[in-house]
Structure formats: structure tokens, C-alpha cells
C-alpha atoms as a PDB file:
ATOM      1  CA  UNK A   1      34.505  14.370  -1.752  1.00  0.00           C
ATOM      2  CA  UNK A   2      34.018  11.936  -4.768  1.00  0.00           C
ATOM      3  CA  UNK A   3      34.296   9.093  -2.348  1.00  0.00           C
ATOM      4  CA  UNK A   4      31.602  10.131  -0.061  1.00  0.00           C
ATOM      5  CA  UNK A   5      29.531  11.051  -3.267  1.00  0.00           C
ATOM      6  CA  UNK A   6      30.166   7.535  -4.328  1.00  0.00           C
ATOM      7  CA  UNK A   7      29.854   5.013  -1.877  1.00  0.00           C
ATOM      8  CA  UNK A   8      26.272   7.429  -0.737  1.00  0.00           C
ATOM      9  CA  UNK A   9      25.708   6.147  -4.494  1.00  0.00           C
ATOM     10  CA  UNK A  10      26.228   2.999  -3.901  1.00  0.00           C
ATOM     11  CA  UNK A  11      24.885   2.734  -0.749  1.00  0.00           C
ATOM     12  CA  UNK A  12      21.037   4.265  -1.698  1.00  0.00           C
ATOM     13  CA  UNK A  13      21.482   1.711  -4.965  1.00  0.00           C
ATOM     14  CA  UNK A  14      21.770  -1.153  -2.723  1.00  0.00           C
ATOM     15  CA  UNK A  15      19.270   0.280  -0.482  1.00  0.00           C
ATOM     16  CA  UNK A  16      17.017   0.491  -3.061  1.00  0.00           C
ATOM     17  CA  UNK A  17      17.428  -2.894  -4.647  1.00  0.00           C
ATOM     18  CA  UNK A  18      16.410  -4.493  -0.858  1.00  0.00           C
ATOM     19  CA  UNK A  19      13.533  -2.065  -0.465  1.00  0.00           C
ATOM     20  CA  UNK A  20      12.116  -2.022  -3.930  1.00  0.00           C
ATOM     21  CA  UNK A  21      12.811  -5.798  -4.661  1.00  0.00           C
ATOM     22  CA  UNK A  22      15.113  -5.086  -7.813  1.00  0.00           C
ATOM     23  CA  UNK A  23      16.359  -8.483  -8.644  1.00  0.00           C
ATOM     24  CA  UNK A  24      19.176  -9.286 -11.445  1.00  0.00           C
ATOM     25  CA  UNK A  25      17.666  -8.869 -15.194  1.00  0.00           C
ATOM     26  CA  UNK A  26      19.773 -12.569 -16.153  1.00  0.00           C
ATOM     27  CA  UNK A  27      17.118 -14.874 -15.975  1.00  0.00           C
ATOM     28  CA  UNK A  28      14.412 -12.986 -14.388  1.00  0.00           C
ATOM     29  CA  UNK A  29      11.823 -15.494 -15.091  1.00  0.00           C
ATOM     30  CA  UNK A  30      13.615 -18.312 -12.780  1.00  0.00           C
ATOM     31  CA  UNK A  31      15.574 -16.031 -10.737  1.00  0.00           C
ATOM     32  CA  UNK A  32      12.570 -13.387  -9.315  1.00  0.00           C
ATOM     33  CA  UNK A  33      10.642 -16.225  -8.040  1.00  0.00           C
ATOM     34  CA  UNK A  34      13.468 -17.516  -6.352  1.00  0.00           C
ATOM     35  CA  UNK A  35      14.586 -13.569  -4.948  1.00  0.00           C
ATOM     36  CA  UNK A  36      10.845 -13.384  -3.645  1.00  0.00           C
ATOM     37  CA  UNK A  37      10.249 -16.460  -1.712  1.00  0.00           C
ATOM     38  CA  UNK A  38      13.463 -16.226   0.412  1.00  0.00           C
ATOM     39  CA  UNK A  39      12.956 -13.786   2.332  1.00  0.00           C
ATOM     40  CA  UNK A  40       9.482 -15.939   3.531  1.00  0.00           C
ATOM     41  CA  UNK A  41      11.408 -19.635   3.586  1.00  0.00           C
ATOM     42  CA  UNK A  42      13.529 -17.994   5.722  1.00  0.00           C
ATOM     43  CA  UNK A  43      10.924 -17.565   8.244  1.00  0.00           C
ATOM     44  CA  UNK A  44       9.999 -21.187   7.842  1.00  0.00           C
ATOM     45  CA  UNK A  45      12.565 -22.325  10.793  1.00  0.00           C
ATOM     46  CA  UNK A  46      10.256 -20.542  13.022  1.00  0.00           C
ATOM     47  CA  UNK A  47       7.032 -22.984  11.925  1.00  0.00           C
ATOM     48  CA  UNK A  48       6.221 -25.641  14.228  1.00  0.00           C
ATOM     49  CA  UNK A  49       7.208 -28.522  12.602  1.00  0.00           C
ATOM     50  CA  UNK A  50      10.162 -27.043  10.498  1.00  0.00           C
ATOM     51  CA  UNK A  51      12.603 -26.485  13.334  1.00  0.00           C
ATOM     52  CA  UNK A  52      14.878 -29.827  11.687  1.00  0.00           C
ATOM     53  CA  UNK A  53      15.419 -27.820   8.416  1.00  0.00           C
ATOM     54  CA  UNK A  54      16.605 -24.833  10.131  1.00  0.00           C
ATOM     55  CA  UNK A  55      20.157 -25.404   9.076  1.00  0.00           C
ATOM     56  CA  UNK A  56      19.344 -26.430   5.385  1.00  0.00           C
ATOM     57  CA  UNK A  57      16.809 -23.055   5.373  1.00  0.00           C
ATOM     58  CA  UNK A  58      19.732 -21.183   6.772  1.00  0.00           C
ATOM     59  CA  UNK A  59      22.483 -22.874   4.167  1.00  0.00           C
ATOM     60  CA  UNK A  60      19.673 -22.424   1.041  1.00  0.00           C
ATOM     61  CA  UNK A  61      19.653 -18.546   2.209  1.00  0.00           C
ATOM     62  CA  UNK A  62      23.567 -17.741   1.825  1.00  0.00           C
ATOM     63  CA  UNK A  63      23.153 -19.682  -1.201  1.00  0.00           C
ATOM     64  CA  UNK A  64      20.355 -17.168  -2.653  1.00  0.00           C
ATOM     65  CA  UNK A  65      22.286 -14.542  -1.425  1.00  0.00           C
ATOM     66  CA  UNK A  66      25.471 -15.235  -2.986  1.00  0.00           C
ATOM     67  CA  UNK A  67      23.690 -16.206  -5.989  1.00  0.00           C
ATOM     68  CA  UNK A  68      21.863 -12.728  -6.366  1.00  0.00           C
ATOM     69  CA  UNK A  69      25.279 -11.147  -5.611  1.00  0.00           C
ATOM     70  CA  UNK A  70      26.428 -13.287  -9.223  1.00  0.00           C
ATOM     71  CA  UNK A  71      23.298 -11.758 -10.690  1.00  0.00           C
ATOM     72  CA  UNK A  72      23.940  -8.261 -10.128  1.00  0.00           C
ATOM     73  CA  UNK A  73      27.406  -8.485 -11.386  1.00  0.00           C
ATOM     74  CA  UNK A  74      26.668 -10.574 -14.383  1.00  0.00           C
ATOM     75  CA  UNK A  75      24.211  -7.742 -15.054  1.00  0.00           C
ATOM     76  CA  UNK A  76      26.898  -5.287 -14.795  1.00  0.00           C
ATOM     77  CA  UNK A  77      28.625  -7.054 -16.931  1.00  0.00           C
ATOM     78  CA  UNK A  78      31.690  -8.002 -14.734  1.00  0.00           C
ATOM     79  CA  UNK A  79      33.986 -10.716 -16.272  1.00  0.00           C
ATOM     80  CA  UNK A  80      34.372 -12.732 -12.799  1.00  0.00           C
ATOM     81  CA  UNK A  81      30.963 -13.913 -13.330  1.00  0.00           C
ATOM     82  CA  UNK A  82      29.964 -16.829 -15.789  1.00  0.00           C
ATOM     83  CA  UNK A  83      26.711 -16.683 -17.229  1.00  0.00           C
ATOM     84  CA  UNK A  84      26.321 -20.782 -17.447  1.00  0.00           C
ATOM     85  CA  UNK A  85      27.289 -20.632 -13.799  1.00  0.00           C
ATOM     86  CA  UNK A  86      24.691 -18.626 -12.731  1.00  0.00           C
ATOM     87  CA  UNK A  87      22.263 -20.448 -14.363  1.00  0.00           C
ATOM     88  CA  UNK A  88      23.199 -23.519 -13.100  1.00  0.00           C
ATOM     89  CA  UNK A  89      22.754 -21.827  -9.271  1.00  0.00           C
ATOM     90  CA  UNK A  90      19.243 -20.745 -10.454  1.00  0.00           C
ATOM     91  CA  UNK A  91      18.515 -24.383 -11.866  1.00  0.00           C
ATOM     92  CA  UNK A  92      19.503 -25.644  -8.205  1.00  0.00           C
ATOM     93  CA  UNK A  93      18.413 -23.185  -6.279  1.00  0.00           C
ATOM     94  CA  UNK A  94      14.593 -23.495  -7.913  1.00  0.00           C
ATOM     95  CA  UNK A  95      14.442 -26.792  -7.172  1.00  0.00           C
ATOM     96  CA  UNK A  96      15.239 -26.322  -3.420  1.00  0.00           C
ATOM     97  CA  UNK A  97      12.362 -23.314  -3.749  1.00  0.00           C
ATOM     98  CA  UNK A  98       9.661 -26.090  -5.244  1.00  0.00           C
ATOM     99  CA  UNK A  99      10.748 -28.412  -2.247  1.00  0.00           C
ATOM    100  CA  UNK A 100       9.847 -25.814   0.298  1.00  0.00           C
ATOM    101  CA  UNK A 101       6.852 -24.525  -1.180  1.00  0.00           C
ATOM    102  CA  UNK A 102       5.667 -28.574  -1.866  1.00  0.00           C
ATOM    103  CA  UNK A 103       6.251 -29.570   2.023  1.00  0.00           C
ATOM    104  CA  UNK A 104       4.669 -25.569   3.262  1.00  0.00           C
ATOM    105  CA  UNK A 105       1.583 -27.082   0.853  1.00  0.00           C
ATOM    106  CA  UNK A 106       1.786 -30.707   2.930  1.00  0.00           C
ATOM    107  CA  UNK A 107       2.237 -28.985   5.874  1.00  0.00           C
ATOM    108  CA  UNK A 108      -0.866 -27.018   5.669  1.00  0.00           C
ATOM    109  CA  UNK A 109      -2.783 -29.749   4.431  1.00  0.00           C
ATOM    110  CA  UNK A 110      -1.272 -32.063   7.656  1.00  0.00           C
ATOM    111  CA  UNK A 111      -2.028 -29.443   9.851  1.00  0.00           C
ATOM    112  CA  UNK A 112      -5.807 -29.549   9.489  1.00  0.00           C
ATOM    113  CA  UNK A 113      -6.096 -33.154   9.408  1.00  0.00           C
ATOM    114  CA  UNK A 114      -4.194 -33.199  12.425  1.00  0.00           C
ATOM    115  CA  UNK A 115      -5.932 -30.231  13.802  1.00  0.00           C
ATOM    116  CA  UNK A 116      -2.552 -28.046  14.351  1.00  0.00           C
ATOM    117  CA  UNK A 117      -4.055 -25.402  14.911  1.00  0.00           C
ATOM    118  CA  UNK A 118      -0.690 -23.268  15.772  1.00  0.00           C
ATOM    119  CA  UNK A 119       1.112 -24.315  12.581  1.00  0.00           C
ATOM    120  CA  UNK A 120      -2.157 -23.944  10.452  1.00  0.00           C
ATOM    121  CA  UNK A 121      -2.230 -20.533  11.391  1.00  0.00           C
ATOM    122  CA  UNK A 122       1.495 -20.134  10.615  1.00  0.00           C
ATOM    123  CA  UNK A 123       1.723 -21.789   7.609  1.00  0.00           C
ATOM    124  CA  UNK A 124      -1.120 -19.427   6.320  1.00  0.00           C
ATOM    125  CA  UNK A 125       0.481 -16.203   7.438  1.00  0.00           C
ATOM    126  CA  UNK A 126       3.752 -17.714   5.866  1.00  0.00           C
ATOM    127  CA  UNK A 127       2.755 -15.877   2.235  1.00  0.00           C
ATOM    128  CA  UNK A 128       3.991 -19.647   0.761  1.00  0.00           C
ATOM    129  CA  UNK A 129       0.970 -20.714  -0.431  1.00  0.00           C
ATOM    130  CA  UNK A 130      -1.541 -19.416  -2.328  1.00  0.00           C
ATOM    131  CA  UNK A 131      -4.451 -18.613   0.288  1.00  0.00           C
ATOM    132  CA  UNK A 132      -6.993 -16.493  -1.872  1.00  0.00           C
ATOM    133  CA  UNK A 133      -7.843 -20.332  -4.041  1.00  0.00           C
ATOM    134  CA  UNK A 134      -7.887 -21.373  -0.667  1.00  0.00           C
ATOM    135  CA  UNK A 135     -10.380 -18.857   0.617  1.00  0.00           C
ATOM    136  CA  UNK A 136     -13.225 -21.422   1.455  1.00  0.00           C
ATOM    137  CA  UNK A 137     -11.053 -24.039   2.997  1.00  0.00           C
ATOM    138  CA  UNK A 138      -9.554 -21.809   5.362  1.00  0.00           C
ATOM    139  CA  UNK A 139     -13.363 -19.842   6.308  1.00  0.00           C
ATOM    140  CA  UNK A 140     -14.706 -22.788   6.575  1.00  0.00           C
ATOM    141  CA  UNK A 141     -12.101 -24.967   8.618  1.00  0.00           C
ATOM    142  CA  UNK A 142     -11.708 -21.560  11.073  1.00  0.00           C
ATOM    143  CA  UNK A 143     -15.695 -21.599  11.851  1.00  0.00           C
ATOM    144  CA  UNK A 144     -15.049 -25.345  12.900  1.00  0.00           C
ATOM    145  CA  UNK A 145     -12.219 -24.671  15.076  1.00  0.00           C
ATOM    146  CA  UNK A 146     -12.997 -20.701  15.576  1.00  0.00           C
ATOM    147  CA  UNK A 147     -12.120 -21.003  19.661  1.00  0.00           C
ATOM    148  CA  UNK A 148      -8.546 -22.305  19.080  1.00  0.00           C
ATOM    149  CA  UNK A 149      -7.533 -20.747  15.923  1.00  0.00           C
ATOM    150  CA  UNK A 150      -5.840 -17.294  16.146  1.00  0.00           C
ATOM    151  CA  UNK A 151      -7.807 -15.029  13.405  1.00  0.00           C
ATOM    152  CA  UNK A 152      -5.250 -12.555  13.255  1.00  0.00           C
ATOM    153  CA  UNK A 153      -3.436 -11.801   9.627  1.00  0.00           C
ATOM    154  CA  UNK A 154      -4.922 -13.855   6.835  1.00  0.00           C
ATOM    155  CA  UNK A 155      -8.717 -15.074   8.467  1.00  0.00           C
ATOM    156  CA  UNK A 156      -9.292 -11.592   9.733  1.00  0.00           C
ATOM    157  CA  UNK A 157      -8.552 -10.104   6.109  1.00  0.00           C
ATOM    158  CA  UNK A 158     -11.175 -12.330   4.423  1.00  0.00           C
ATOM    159  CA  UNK A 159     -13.267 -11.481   7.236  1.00  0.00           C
ATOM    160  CA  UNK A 160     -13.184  -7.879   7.214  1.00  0.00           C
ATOM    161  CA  UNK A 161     -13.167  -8.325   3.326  1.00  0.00           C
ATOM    162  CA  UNK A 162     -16.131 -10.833   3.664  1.00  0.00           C
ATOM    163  CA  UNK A 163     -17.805  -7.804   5.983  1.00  0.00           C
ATOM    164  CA  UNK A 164     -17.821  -5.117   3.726  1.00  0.00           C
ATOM    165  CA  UNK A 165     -19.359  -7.530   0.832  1.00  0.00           C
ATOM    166  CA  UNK A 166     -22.027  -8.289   2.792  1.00  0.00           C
ATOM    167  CA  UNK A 167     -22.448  -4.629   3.567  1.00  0.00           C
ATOM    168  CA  UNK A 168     -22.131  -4.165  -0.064  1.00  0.00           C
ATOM    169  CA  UNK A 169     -24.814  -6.285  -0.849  1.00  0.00           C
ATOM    170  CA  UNK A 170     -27.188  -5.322   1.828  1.00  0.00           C
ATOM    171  CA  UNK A 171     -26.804  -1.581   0.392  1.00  0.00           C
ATOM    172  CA  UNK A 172     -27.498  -3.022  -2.872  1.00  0.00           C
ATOM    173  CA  UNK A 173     -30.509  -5.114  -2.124  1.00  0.00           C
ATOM    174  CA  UNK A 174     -31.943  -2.091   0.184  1.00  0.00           C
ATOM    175  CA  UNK A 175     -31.414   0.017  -2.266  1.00  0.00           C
ATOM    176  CA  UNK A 176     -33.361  -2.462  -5.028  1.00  0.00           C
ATOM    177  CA  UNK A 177     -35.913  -3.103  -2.072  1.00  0.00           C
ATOM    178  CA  UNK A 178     -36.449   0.695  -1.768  1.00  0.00           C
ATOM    179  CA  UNK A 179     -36.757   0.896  -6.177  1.00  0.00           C
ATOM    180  CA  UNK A 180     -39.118  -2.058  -5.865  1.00  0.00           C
ATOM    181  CA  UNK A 181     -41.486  -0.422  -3.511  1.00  0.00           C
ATOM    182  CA  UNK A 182     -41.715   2.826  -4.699  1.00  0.00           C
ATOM    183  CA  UNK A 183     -42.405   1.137  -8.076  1.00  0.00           C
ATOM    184  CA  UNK A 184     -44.934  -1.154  -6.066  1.00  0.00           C
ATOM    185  CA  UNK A 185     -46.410   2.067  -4.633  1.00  0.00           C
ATOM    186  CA  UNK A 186     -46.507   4.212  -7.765  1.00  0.00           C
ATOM    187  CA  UNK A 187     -48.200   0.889  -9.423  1.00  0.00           C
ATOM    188  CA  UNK A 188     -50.749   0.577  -6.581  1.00  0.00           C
ATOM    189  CA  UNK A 189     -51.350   4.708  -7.079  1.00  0.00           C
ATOM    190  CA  UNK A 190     -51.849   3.782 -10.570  1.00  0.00           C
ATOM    191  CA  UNK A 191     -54.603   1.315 -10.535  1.00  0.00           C
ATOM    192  CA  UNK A 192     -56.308   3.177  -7.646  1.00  0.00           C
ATOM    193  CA  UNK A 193     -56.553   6.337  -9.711  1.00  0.00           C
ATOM    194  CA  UNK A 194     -58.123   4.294 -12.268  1.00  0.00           C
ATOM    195  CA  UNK A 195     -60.583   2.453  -9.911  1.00  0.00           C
ATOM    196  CA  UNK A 196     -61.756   5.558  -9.246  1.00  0.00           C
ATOM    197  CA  UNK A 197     -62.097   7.057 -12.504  1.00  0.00           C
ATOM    198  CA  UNK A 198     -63.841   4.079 -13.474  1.00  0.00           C
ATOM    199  CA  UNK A 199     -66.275   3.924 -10.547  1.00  0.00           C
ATOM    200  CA  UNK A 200     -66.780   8.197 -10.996  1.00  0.00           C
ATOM    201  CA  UNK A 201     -67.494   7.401 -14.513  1.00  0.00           C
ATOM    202  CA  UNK A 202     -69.906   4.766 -13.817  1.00  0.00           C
ATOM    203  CA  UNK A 203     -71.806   6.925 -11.163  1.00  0.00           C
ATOM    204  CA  UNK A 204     -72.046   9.597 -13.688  1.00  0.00           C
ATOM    205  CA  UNK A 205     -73.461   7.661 -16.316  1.00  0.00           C
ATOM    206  CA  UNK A 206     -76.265   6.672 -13.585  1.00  0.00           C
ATOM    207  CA  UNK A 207     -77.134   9.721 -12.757  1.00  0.00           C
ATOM    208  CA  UNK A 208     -77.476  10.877 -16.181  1.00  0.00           C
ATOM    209  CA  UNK A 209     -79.836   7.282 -17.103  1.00  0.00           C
ATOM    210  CA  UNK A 210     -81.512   8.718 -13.860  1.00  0.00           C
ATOM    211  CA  UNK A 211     -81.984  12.298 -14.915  1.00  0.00           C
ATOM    212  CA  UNK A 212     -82.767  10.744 -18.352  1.00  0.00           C
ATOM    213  CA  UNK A 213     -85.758   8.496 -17.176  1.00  0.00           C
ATOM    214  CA  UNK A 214     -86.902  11.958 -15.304  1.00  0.00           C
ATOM    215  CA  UNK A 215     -87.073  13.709 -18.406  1.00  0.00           C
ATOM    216  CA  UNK A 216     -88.943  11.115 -20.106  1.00  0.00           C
ATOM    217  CA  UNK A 217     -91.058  10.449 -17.418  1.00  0.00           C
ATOM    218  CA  UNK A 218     -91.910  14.170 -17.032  1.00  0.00           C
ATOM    219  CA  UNK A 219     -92.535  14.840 -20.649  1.00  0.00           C
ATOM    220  CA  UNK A 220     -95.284  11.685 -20.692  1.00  0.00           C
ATOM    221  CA  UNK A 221     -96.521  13.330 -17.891  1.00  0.00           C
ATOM    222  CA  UNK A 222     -97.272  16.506 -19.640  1.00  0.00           C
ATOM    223  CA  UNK A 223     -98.444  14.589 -22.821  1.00  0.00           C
ATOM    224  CA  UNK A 224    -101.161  13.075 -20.619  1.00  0.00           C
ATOM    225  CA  UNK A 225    -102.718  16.248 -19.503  1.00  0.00           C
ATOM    226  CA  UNK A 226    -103.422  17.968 -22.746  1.00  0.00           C
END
């Protein structure tokens, strides 16, 4: 019964640590980068143009393996594992990470002088490189080439994202187009009410110079006849 309850244990820990991405706590800050861009540099031998390093890719992922392994047991603490050794695996295995992600980066950057289209879209759905500072580049260079590129993944992201922004914005502006005319309008009310008020104002003080001049012109009249 303990067994069972055990290796179910161990089992959902292990579990976990895949799903979850818990990497080892030793050297987090060179090891996590490391643990995270495996799983991705694995899927380089699949990249036109990266078939020849399929062996080294699939040697450099045992090796991250094995090394994590280390990790986790260093973390626990187990005396098999030597902390200097496991640093020195990181050290090695970081700089075999910075290779991959340099010649993903020369790749892309080959690809669209080249006009590749099938490994531009690749490398860009690869999660290597950094596409967000990229954003432009990638818009841009698609709209050249938009008949041969496949949108799908990354260019259809920043276009559905680059969609609802403009939607955004034409809410926004018809919404500031709607305040601007009704303050146009209420404006235009404004000074109309006052044209009118003024001309009313000025027709009433005519009639009264009118009904004025009457008087005056009725009371000489009256002054005459005595």
C-alpha cells in the first residue's frame, strides 16, 4: 500500500515538474534558460536548413536531460552529485544554448535575404527568437511576400492583434468624432440662440424708436391745433 502511495507520489511530482516547468533551484539563473529553450532547439532538426545538426541537437538534448536529472538531485541534496560538476555542465551547456539561438538569429536573418520563405516562417514559429522587437520586420517583410508566406502562428497573432487596435482606435476616434460634434452642435445652438436674441432685441428697440417718433409726432400734432 505504501508503495503504490509512493511511487503515485513520485510519479505526479515528476509529472508536475514537466508540466509546470519546475527546474532545479542550483543555479537557476543559468540553468532555467537552458531548461526552457530545449524543449524548442529540439525542434530545430525539423527547420529547413538545420537537418546537418540533427545529431549534435539530439546529443545537446540527453545532455540537458541528464544535466537537469544532476539538478534535481543536487537540490535534494543527494551526495552522488557534485555541485562544481553541475556547474561546469551548465557553463557548457549555455554556451551550446547561445550557439543555437546565434545561428536561429542568422538563420532568420538569411532567410529573408534569400527569400526562404518556408524556413522564415519556421524559424519564427520556432519561439527562439525574440519576434515581438521584431514586430515590424516580420509585418512588413510578410506584406512583400504575403502570397508565399504561410500566416499561420506568429503573423496571424500580430494580425489579429493589429485588428482589434485598429478597432480600438476607430471606437475611440468615433467616439471623439461623436463628442466633437455634439460639442460643434451645442456651439452652433449657442450662437444661433444669441443671433436671435440679438436681432429680437434690435427689432424691439425699432419698434419702440417707431412708436416713440409716433408719440412725438402726435403730441406736435395736437400742440398745433390749440
Amino acid at each position: 500500500m505504501y508503495k503504490i502511495i509512493f511511487f503515485t507520489l513520485l510519479t505526479t511530482f515528476v509529472f508536475a515538474q514537466d508540466t509546470l516547468q519546475v527546474f532545479p533551484k542550483p543555479y537557476a539563473a543559468l540553468g532555467d534558460v537552458i531548461y526552457e529553450n530545449v524543449i524548442n532547439i529540439e525542434k530545430l532538426e525539423n527547420i529547413k536548413g538545420f537537418e546537418l545538426f540533427k545529431d549534435d541537437i539530439q546529443k545537446y538534448v540527453r545532455e540537458v536531460k541528464s544535466a537537469k536529472k544532476d539538478g534535481y538531485a543536487l537540490e535534494q541534496k543527494k551526495v552522488a552529485v557534485n555541485k562544481r560538476e553541475y556547474l561546469n555542465k551548465l557553463r557548457k551547456l549555455s554556451k551550446t544554448n547561445d550557439f543555437y539561438l546565434r545561428t536561429i538569429k542568422n538563420g532568420y536573418l538569411t532567410s529573408m535575404k534569400t527569400n526562404n520563405y518556408e524556413q522564415f516562417s519556421q524559424i519564427i514559429n520556432s519561439e527562439l527568437i525574440d519576434v515581438n522587437s521584431s514586430k515590424k520586420v516580420i509585418i512588413d517583410y510578410y506584406y512583400k511576400h504575403e502570397e508565399d508566406i504561410n500566416a499561420s502562428g506568429v503573423i496571424e497573432n500580430f494580425l489579429n492583434e493589429d485588428a482589434k487596435l485598429k478597432a480600438l482606435k476607430d471606437a475611440q476616434r468615433k467616439k471623439y468624432k461623436s463628442r466633437k460634434t455634439l460639442q460643434e452642435e451645442k456651439i452652433k445652438r449657442i450662437r444661433e440662440n444669441d443671433k436671435k436674441a440679438e436681432i429680437d432685441l434690435e427689432n424691439k428697440l425699432q419698434n419702440d424708436l417707431e412708436k416713440k417718433k409716433l408719440e412725438i409726432r402726435e403730441n406736435q400734432k395736437k400742440e398745433l391745433s390749440f
